[in-house]
Protein backbone atom coordinates (compact mmCIF):
# COMPACT_ATOMS: atom_id res chain seq x y z
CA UNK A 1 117.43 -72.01 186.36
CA UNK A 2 116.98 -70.20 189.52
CA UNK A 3 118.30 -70.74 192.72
CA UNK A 4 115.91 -71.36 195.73
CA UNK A 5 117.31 -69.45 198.66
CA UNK A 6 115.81 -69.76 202.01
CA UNK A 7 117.58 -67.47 203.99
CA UNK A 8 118.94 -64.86 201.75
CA UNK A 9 120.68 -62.97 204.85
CA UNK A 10 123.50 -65.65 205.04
CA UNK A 11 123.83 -66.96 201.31
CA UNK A 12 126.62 -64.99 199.39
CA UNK A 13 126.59 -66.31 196.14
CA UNK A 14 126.18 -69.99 194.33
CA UNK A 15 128.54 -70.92 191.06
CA UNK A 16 127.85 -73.95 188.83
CA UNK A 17 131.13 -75.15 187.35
CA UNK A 18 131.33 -78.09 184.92
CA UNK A 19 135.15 -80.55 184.72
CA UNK A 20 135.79 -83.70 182.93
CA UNK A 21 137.00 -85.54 186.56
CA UNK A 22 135.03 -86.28 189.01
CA UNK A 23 136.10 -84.35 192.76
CA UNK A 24 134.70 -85.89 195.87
CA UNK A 25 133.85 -83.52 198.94
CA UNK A 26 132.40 -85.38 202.45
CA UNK A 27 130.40 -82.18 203.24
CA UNK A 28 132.13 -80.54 205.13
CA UNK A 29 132.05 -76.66 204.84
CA UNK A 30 135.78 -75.40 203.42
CA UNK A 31 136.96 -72.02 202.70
CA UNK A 32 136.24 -69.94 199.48
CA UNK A 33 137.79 -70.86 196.66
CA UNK A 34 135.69 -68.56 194.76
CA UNK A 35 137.38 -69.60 191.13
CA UNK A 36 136.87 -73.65 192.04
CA UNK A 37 140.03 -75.68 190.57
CA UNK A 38 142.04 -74.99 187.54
CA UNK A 39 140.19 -77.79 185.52
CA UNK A 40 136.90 -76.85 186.02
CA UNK A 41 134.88 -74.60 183.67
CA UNK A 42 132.04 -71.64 185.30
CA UNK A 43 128.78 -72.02 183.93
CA UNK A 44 126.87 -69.96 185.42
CA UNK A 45 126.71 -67.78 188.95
CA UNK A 46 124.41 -66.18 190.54
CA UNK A 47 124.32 -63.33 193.43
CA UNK A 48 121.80 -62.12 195.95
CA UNK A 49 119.70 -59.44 193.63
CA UNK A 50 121.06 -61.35 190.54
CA UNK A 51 118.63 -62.60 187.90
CA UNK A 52 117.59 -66.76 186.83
CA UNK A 53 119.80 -68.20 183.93
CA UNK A 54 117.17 -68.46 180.91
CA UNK A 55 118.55 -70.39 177.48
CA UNK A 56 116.60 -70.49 174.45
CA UNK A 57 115.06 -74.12 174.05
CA UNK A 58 117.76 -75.41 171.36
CA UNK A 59 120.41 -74.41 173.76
CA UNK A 60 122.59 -76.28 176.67
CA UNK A 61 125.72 -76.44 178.36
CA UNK A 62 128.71 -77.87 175.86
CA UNK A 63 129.70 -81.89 176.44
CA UNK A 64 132.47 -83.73 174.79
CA UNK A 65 130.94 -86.71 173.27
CA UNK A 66 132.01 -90.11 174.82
CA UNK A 67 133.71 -88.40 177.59
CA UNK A 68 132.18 -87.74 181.25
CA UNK A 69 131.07 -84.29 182.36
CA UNK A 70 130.65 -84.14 185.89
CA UNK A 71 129.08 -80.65 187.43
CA UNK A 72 129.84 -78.76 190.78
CA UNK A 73 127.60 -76.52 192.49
CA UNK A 74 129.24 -74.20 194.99
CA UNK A 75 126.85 -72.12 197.79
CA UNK A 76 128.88 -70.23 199.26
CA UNK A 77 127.33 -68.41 203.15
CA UNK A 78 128.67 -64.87 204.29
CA UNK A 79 127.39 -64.38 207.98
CA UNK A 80 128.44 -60.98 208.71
CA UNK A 81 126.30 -59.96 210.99
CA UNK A 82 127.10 -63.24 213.24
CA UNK A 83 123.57 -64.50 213.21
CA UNK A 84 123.21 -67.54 215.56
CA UNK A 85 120.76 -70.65 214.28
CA UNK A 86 120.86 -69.63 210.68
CA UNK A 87 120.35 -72.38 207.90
CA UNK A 88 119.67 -72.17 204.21
């Protein structure tokens, strides 16, 4: 799995968390939580200058049988420099 960043100037870091509820967001940007909420489990995150997440072919991410697994993927931007028209 790697990440396809655009516009690596503004993107901070992206974090793939897995819960057994389902959370609703309307898409609106919010502020870092950079942990997620207490029921939800990191999988994987990944960093400007980071590397792709590679599993062996046998291998994927744990499920409880008969129960749903929802996942979450957080980007998370960082404009520092206060770059105007920037999109990812």
């Amino acid at each position: 799995m790697t990440p396809r960043v655009q516009n690596d100037k503004i993107v901070h870091h992206m974090l793939l968390f897995q819960s057994d509820t389902a959370t609703s967001y309307d898409g609106t940007p919010k502020p870092c939580g950079a942990f997620g909420q207490l029921n939800w489990k990191m999988m994987y995150g990944w960093a400007p200058g980071g590397g792709a997440l590679t599993l062996p072919p046998e291998a994927g991410f744990p499920q409880t049988p008969g129960a749903p697994t929802h996942y979450i993927v957080q980007v998370h931007y960082n404009n520092v420099n206060h770059l105007t028209g920037q999109t990812d």
